[in-house]
N, C-alpha and C. Protein backbone atom coordinates (compact mmCIF):
# COMPACT_ATOMS: atom_id res chain seq x y z
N UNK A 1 -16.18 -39.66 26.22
CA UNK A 1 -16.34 -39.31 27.61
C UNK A 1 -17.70 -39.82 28.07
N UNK A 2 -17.96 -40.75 29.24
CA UNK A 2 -18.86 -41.59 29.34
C UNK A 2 -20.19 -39.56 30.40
N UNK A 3 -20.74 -40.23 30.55
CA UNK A 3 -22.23 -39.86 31.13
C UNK A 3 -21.50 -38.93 32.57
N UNK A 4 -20.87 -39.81 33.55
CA UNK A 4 -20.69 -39.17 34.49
C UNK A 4 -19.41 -38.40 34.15
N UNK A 5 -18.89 -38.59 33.38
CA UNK A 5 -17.63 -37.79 33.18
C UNK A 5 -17.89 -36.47 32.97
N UNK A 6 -19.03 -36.63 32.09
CA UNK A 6 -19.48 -34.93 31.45
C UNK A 6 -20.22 -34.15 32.78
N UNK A 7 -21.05 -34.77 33.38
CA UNK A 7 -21.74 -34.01 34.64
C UNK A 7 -20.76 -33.99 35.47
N UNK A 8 -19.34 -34.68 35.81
CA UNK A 8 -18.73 -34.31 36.52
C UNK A 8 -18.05 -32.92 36.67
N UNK A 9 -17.81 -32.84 34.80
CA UNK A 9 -16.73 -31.52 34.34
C UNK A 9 -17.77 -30.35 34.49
N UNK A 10 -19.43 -30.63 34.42
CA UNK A 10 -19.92 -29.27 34.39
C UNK A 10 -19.87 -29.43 35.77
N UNK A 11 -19.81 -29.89 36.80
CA UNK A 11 -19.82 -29.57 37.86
C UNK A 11 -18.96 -28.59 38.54
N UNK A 12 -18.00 -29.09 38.19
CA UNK A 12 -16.42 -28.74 38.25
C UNK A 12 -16.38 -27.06 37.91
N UNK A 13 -16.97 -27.04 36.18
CA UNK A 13 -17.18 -25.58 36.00
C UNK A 13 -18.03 -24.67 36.57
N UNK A 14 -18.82 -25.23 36.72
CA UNK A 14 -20.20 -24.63 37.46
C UNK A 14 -19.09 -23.97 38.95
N UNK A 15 -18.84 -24.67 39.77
CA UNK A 15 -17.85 -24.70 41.05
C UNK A 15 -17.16 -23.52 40.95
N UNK A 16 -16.41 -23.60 39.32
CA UNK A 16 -15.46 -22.33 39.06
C UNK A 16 -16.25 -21.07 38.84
N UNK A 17 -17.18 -20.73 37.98
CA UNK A 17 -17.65 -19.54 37.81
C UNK A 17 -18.14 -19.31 39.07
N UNK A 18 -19.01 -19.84 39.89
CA UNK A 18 -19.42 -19.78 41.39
C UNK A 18 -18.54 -19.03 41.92
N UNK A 19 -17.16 -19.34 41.78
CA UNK A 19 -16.57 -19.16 42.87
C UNK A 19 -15.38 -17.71 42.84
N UNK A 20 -15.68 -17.29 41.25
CA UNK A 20 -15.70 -16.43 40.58
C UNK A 20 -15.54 -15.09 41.59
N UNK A 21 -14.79 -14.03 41.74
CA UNK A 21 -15.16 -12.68 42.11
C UNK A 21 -15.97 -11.86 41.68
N UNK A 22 -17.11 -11.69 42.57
CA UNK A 22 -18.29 -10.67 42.18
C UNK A 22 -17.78 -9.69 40.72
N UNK A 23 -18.56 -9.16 39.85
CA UNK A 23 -17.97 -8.06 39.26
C UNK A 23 -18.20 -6.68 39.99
N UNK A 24 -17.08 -5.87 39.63
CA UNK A 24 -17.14 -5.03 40.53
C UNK A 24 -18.49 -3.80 40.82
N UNK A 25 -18.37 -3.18 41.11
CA UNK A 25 -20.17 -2.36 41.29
C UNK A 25 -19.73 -0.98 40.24
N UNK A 26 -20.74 -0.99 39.71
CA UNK A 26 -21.22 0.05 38.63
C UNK A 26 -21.18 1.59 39.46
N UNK A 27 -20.15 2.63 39.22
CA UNK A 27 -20.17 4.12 39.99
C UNK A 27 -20.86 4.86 39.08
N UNK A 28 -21.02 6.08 39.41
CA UNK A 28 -21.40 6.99 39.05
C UNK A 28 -20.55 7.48 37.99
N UNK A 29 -20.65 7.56 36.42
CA UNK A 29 -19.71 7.95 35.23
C UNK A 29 -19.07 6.73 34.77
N UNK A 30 -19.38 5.75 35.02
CA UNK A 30 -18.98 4.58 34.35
C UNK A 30 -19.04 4.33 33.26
N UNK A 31 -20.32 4.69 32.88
CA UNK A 31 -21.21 4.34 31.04
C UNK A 31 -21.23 5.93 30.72
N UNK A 32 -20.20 7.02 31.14
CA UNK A 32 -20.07 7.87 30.22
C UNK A 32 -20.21 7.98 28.66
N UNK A 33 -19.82 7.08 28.11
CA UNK A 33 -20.35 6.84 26.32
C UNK A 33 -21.68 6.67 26.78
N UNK A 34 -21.93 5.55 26.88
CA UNK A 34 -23.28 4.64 27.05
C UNK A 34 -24.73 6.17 26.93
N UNK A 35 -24.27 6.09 28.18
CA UNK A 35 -24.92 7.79 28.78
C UNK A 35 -24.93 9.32 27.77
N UNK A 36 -23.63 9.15 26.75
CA UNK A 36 -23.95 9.88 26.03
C UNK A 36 -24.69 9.75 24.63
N UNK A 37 -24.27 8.13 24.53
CA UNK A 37 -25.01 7.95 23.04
C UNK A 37 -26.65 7.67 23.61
N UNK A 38 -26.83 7.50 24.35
CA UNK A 38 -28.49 7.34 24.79
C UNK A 38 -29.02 8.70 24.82
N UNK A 39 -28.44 9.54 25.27
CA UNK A 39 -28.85 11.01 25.15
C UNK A 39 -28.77 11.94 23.99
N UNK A 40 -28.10 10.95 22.74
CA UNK A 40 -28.20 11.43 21.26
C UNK A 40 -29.04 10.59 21.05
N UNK A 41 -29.21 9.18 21.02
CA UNK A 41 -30.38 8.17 20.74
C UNK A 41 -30.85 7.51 21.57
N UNK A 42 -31.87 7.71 22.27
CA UNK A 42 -32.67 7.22 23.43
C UNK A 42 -33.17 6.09 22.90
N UNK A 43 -33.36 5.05 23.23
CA UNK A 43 -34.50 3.68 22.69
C UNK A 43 -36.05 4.38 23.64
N UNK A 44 -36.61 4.32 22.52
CA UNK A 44 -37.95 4.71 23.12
C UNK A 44 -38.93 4.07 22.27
N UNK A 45 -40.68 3.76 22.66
CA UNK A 45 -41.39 2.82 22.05
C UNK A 45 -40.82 3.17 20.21
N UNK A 46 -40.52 4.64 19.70
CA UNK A 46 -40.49 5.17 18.28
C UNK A 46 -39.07 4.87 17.65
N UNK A 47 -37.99 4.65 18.63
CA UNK A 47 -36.79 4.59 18.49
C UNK A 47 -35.78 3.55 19.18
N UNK A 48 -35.04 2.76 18.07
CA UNK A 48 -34.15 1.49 18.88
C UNK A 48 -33.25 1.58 19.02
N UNK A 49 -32.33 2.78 19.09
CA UNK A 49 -31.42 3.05 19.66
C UNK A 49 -30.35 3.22 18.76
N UNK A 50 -28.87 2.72 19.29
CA UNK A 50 -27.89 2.96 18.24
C UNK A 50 -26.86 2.25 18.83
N UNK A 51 -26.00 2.23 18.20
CA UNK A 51 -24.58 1.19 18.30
C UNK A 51 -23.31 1.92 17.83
N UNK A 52 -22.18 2.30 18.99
CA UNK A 52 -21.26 2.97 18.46
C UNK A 52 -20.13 2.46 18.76
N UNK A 53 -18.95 2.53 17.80
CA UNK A 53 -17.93 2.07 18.74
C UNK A 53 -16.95 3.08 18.40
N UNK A 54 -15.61 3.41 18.89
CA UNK A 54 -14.81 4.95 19.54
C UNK A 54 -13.64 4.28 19.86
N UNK A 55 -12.30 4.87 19.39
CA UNK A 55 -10.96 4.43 19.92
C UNK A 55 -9.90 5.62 19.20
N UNK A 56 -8.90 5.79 20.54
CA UNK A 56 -8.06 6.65 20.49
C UNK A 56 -7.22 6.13 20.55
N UNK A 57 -6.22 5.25 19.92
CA UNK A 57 -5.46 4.44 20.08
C UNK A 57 -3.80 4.84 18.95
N UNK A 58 -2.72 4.55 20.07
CA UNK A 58 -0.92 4.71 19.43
C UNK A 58 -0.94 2.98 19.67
N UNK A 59 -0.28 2.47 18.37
CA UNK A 59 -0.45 1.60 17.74
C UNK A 59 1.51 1.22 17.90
N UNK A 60 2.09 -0.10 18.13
CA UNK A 60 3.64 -0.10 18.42
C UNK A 60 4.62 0.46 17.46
N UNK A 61 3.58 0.93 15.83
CA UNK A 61 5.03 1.84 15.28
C UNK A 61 5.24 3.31 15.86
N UNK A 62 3.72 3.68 16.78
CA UNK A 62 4.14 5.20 16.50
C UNK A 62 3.05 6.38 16.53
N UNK A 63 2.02 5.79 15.26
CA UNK A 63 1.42 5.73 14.05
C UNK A 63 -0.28 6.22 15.54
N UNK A 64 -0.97 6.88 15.30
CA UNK A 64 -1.58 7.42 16.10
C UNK A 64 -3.30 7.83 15.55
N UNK A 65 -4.67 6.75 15.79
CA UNK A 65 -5.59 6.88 15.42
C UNK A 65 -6.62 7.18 15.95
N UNK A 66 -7.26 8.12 15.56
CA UNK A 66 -8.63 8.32 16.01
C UNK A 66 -9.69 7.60 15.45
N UNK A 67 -10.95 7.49 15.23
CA UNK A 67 -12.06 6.80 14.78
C UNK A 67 -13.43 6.34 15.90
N UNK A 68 -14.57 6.87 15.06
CA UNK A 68 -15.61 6.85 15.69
C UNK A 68 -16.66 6.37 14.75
N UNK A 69 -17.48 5.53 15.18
CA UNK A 69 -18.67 5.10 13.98
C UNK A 69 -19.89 4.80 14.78
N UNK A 70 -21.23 5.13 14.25
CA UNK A 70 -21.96 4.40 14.44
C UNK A 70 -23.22 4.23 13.84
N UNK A 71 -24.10 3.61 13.80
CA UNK A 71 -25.60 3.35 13.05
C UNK A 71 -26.84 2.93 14.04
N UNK A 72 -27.76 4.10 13.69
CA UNK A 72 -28.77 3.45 14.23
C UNK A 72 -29.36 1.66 14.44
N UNK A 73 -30.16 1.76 15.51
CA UNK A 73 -29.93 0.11 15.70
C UNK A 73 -30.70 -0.45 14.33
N UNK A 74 -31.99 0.11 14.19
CA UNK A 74 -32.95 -0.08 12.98
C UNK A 74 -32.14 -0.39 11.73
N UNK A 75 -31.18 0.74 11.34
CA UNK A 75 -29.89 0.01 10.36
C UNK A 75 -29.27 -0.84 10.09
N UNK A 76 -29.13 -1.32 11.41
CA UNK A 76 -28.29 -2.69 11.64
C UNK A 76 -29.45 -4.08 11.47
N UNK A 77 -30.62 -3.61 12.35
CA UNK A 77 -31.30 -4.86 11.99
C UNK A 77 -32.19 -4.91 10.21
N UNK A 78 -32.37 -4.22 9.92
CA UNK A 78 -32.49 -4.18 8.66
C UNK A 78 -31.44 -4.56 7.86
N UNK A 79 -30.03 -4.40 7.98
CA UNK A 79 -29.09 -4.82 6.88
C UNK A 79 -29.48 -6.21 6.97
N UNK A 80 -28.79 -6.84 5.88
CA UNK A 80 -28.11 -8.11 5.60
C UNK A 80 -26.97 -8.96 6.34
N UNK A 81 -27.23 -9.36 7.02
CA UNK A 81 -25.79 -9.59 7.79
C UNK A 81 -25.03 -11.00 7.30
N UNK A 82 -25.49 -10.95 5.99
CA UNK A 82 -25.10 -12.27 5.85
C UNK A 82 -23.19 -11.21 5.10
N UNK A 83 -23.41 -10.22 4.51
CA UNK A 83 -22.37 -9.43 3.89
C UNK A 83 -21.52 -9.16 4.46
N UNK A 84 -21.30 -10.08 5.59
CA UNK A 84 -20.39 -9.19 6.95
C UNK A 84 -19.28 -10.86 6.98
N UNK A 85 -19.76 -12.05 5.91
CA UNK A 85 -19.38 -13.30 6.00
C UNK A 85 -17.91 -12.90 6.04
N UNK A 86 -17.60 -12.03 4.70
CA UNK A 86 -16.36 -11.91 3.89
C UNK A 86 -15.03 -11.32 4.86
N UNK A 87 -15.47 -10.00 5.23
CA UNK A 87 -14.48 -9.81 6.50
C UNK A 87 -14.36 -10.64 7.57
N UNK A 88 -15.62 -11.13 8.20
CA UNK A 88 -15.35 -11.88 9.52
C UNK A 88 -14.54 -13.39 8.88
N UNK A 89 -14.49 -13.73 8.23
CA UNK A 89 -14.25 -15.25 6.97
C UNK A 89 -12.64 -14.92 7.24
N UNK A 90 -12.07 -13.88 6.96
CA UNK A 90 -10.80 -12.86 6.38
C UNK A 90 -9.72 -13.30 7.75
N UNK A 91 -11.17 -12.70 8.83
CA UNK A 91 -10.10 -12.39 10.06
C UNK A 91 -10.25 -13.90 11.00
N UNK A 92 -11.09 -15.02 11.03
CA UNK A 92 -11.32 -15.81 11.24
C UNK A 92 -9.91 -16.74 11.00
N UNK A 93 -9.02 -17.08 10.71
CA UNK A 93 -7.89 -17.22 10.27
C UNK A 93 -6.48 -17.21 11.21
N UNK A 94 -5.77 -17.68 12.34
CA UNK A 94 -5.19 -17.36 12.92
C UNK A 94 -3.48 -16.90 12.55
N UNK A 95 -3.27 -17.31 11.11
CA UNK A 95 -2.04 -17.03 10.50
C UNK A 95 -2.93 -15.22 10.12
N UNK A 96 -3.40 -15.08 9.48
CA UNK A 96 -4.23 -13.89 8.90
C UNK A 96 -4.15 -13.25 10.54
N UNK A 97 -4.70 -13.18 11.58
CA UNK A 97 -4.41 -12.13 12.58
C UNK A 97 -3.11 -12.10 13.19
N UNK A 98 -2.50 -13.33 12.95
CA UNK A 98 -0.75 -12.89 13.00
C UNK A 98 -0.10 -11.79 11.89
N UNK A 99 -0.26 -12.10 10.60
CA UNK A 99 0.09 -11.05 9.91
C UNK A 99 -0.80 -9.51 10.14
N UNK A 100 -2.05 -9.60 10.43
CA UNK A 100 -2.41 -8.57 11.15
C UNK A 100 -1.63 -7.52 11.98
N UNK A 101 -1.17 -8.48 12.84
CA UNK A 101 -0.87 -8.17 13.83
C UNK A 101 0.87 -7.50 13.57
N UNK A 102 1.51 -8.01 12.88
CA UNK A 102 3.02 -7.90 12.52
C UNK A 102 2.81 -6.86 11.72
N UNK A 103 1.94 -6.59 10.47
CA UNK A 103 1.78 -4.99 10.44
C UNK A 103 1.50 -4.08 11.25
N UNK A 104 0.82 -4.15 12.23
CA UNK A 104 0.31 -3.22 12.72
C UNK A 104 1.85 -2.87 13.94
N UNK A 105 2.69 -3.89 14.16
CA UNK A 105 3.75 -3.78 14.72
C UNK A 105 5.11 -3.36 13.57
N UNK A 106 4.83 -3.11 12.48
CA UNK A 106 5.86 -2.20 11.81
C UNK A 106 6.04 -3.23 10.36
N UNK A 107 5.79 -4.55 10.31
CA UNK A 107 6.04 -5.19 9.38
C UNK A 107 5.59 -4.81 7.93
N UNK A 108 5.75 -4.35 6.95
CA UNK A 108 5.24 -4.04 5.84
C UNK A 108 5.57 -4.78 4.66
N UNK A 109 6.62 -5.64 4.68
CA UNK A 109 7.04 -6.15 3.26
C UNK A 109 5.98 -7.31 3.46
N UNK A 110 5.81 -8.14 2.17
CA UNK A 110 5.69 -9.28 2.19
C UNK A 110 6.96 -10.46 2.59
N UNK A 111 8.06 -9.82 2.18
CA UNK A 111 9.13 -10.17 2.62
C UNK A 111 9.31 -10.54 4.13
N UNK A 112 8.94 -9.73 4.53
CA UNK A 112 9.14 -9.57 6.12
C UNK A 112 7.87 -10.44 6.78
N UNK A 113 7.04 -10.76 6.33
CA UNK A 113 5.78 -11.76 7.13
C UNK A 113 6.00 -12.44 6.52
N UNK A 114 6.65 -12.86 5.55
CA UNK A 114 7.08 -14.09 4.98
C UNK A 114 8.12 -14.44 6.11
N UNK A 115 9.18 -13.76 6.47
CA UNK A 115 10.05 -14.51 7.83
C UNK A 115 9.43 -15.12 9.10
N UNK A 116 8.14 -14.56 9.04
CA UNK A 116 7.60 -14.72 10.53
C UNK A 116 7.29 -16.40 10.51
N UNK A 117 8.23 -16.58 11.92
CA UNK A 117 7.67 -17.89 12.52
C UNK A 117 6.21 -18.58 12.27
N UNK A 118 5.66 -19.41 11.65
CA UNK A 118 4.02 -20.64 11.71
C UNK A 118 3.51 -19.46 10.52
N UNK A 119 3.92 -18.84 9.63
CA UNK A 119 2.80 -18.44 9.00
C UNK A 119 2.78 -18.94 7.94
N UNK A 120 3.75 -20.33 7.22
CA UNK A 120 3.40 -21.03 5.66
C UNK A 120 4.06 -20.96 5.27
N UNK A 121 4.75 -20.89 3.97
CA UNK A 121 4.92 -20.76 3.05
C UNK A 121 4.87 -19.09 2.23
N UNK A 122 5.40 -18.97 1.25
CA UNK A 122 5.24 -17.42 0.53
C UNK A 122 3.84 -17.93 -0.53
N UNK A 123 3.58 -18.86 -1.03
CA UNK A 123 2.50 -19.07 -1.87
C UNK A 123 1.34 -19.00 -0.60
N UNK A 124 1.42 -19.23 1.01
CA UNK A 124 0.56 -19.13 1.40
C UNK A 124 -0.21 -17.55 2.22
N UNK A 125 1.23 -17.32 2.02
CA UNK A 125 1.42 -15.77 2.91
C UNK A 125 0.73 -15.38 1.72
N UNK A 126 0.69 -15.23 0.49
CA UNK A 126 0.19 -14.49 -0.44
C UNK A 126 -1.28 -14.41 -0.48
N UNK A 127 -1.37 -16.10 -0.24
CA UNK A 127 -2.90 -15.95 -0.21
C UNK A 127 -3.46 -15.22 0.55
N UNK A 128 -3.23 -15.73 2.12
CA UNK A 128 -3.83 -14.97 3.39
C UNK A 128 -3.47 -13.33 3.32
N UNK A 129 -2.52 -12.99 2.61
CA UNK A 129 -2.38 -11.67 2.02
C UNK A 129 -4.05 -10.92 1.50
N UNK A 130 -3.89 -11.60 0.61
CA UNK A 130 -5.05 -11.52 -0.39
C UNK A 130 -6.47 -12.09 -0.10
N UNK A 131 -6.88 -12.43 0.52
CA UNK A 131 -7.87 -12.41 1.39
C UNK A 131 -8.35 -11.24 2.49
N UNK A 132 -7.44 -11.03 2.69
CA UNK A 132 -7.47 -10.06 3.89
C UNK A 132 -7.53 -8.36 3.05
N UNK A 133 -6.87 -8.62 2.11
CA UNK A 133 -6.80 -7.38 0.92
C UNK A 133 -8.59 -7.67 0.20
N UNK A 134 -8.68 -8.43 -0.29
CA UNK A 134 -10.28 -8.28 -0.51
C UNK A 134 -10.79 -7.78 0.76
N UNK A 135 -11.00 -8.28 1.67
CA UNK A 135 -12.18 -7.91 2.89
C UNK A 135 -12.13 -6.35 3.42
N UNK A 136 -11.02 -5.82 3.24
CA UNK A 136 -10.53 -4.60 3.29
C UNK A 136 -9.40 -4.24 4.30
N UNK A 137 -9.33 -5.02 4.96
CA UNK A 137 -8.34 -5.51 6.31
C UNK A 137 -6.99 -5.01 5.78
N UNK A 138 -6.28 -4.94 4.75
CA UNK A 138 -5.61 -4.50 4.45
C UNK A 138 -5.47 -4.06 3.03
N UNK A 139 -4.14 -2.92 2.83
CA UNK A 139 -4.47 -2.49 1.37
C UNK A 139 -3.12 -2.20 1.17
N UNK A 140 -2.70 -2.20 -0.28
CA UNK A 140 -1.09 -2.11 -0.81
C UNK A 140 -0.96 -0.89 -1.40
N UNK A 141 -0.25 -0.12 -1.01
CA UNK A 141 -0.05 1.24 -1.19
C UNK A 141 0.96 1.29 -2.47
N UNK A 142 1.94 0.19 -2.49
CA UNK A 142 2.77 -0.38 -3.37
C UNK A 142 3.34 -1.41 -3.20
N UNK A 143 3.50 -2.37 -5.01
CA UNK A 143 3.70 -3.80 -4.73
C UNK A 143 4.58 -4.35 -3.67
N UNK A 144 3.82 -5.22 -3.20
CA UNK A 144 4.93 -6.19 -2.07
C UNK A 144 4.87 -5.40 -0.66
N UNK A 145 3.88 -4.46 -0.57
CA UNK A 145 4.24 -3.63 0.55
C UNK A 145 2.65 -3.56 1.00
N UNK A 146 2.41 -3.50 2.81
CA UNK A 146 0.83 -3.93 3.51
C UNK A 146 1.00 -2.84 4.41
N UNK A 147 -0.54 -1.79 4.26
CA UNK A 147 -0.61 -1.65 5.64
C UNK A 147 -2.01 -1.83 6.16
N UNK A 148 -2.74 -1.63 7.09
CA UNK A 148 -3.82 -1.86 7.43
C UNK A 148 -4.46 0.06 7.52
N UNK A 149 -5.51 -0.33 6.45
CA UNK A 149 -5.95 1.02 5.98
C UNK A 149 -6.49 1.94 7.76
N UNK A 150 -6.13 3.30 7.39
CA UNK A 150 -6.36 4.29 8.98
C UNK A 150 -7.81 4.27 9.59
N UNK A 151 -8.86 3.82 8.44
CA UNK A 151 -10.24 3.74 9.01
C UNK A 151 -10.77 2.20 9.49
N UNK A 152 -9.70 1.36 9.17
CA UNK A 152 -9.34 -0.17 10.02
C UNK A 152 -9.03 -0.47 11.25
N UNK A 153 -7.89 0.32 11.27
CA UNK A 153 -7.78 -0.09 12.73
C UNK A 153 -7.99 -0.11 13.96
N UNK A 154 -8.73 1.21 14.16
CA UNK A 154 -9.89 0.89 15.69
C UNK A 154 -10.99 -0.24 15.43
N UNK A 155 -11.45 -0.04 14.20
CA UNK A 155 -12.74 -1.04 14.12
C UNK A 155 -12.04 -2.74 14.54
N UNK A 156 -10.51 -2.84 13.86
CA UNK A 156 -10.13 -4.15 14.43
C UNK A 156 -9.75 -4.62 15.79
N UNK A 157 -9.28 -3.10 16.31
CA UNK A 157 -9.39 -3.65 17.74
C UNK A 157 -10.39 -3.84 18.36
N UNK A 158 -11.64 -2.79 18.23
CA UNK A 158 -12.64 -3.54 18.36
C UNK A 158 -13.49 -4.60 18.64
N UNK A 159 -13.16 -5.25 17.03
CA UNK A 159 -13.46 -6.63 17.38
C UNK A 159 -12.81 -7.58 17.78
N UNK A 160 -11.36 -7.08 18.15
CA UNK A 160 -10.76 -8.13 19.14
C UNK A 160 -10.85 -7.93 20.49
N UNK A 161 -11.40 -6.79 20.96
CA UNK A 161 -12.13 -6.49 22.44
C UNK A 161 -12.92 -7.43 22.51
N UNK A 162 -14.09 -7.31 20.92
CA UNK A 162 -15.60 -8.07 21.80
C UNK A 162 -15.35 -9.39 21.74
N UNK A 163 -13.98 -10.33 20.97
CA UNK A 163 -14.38 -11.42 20.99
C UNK A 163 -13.57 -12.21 22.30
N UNK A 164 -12.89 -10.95 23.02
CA UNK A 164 -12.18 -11.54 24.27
C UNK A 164 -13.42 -12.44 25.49
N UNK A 165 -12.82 -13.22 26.46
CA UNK A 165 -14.13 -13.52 27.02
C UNK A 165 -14.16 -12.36 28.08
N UNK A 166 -16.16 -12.70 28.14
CA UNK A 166 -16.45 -12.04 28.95
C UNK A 166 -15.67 -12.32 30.74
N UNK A 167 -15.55 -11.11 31.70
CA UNK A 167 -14.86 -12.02 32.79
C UNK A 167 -15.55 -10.86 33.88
């Protein structure tokens, strides 16, 4: 793509976000969490705050989860974040969040994500099985059989919230 081609396309984009609808205005009780985890952990010159994430979520079998977590911010920047490769590595994978996803919609055999439409092969389903079984993403209760462990699955929606785009 020559010189003007590329300043043309950011132009183009530039044009689009511009033209974008305001986001809407911030009311009163909006950042209800926000507002409450600041009032358990304030960031102040002594204190950096905290990071939580919260989901009440019925899932398409049924199947019905609560889950709440969080860590001071100091925790977080002190860990290692390089240890976080293995899960994010796991789910990084778009056959791997299809089978994700087909459990969490009732699928449990290997058998049965083995039928699913673009996901490989059974030598490959196994693997992406097993990958996803290391990282913790999922766990076998008994052979040949997946579910995605109960303290998993808010945290995965989660991170399929934050990696939606921003809009």
């Amino acid at each position: 793509m020559s010189l003007d081609e590329r300043v043309a396309e950011l132009e183009r984009r530039m044009a689009e976000l511009e033209a974008a609808p305001p986001a809407p205005p911030v009311k009163e009780g909006d950042f209800w969490a926000l507002d409450a985890l600041k009032a358990r952990h304030p960031v102040t010159p002594e204190a950096d705050g905290a990071v939580l994430f919260t989901g009440a979520v019925r899932v398409p079998t049924g199947h019905r989860y609560e889950w709440q977590y969080g860590l001071p911010a100091e925790t977080l920047f002190d860990d290692n974040w390089s240890q976080a490769a293995v899960s994010f590595a796991a789910l990084g994978n778009p056959v791997r969040l299809t089978l994700l996803r087909a459990v969490l919609d009732g699928l449990r055999t290997a058998a049965e994500l083995a039928a699913l439409d673009g996901v490989g092969t059974t030598g490959q389903i196994y693997h992406h099985l097993r990958q996803l079984t290391g990282a913790g993403w999922l766990h076998s209760p008994e052979r040949g059989r997946y579910e995605i462990p109960a303290g998993r699955v808010v945290p995965l929606l989660v991170l399929l919230t934050a990696a939606r785009p921003v809009t």
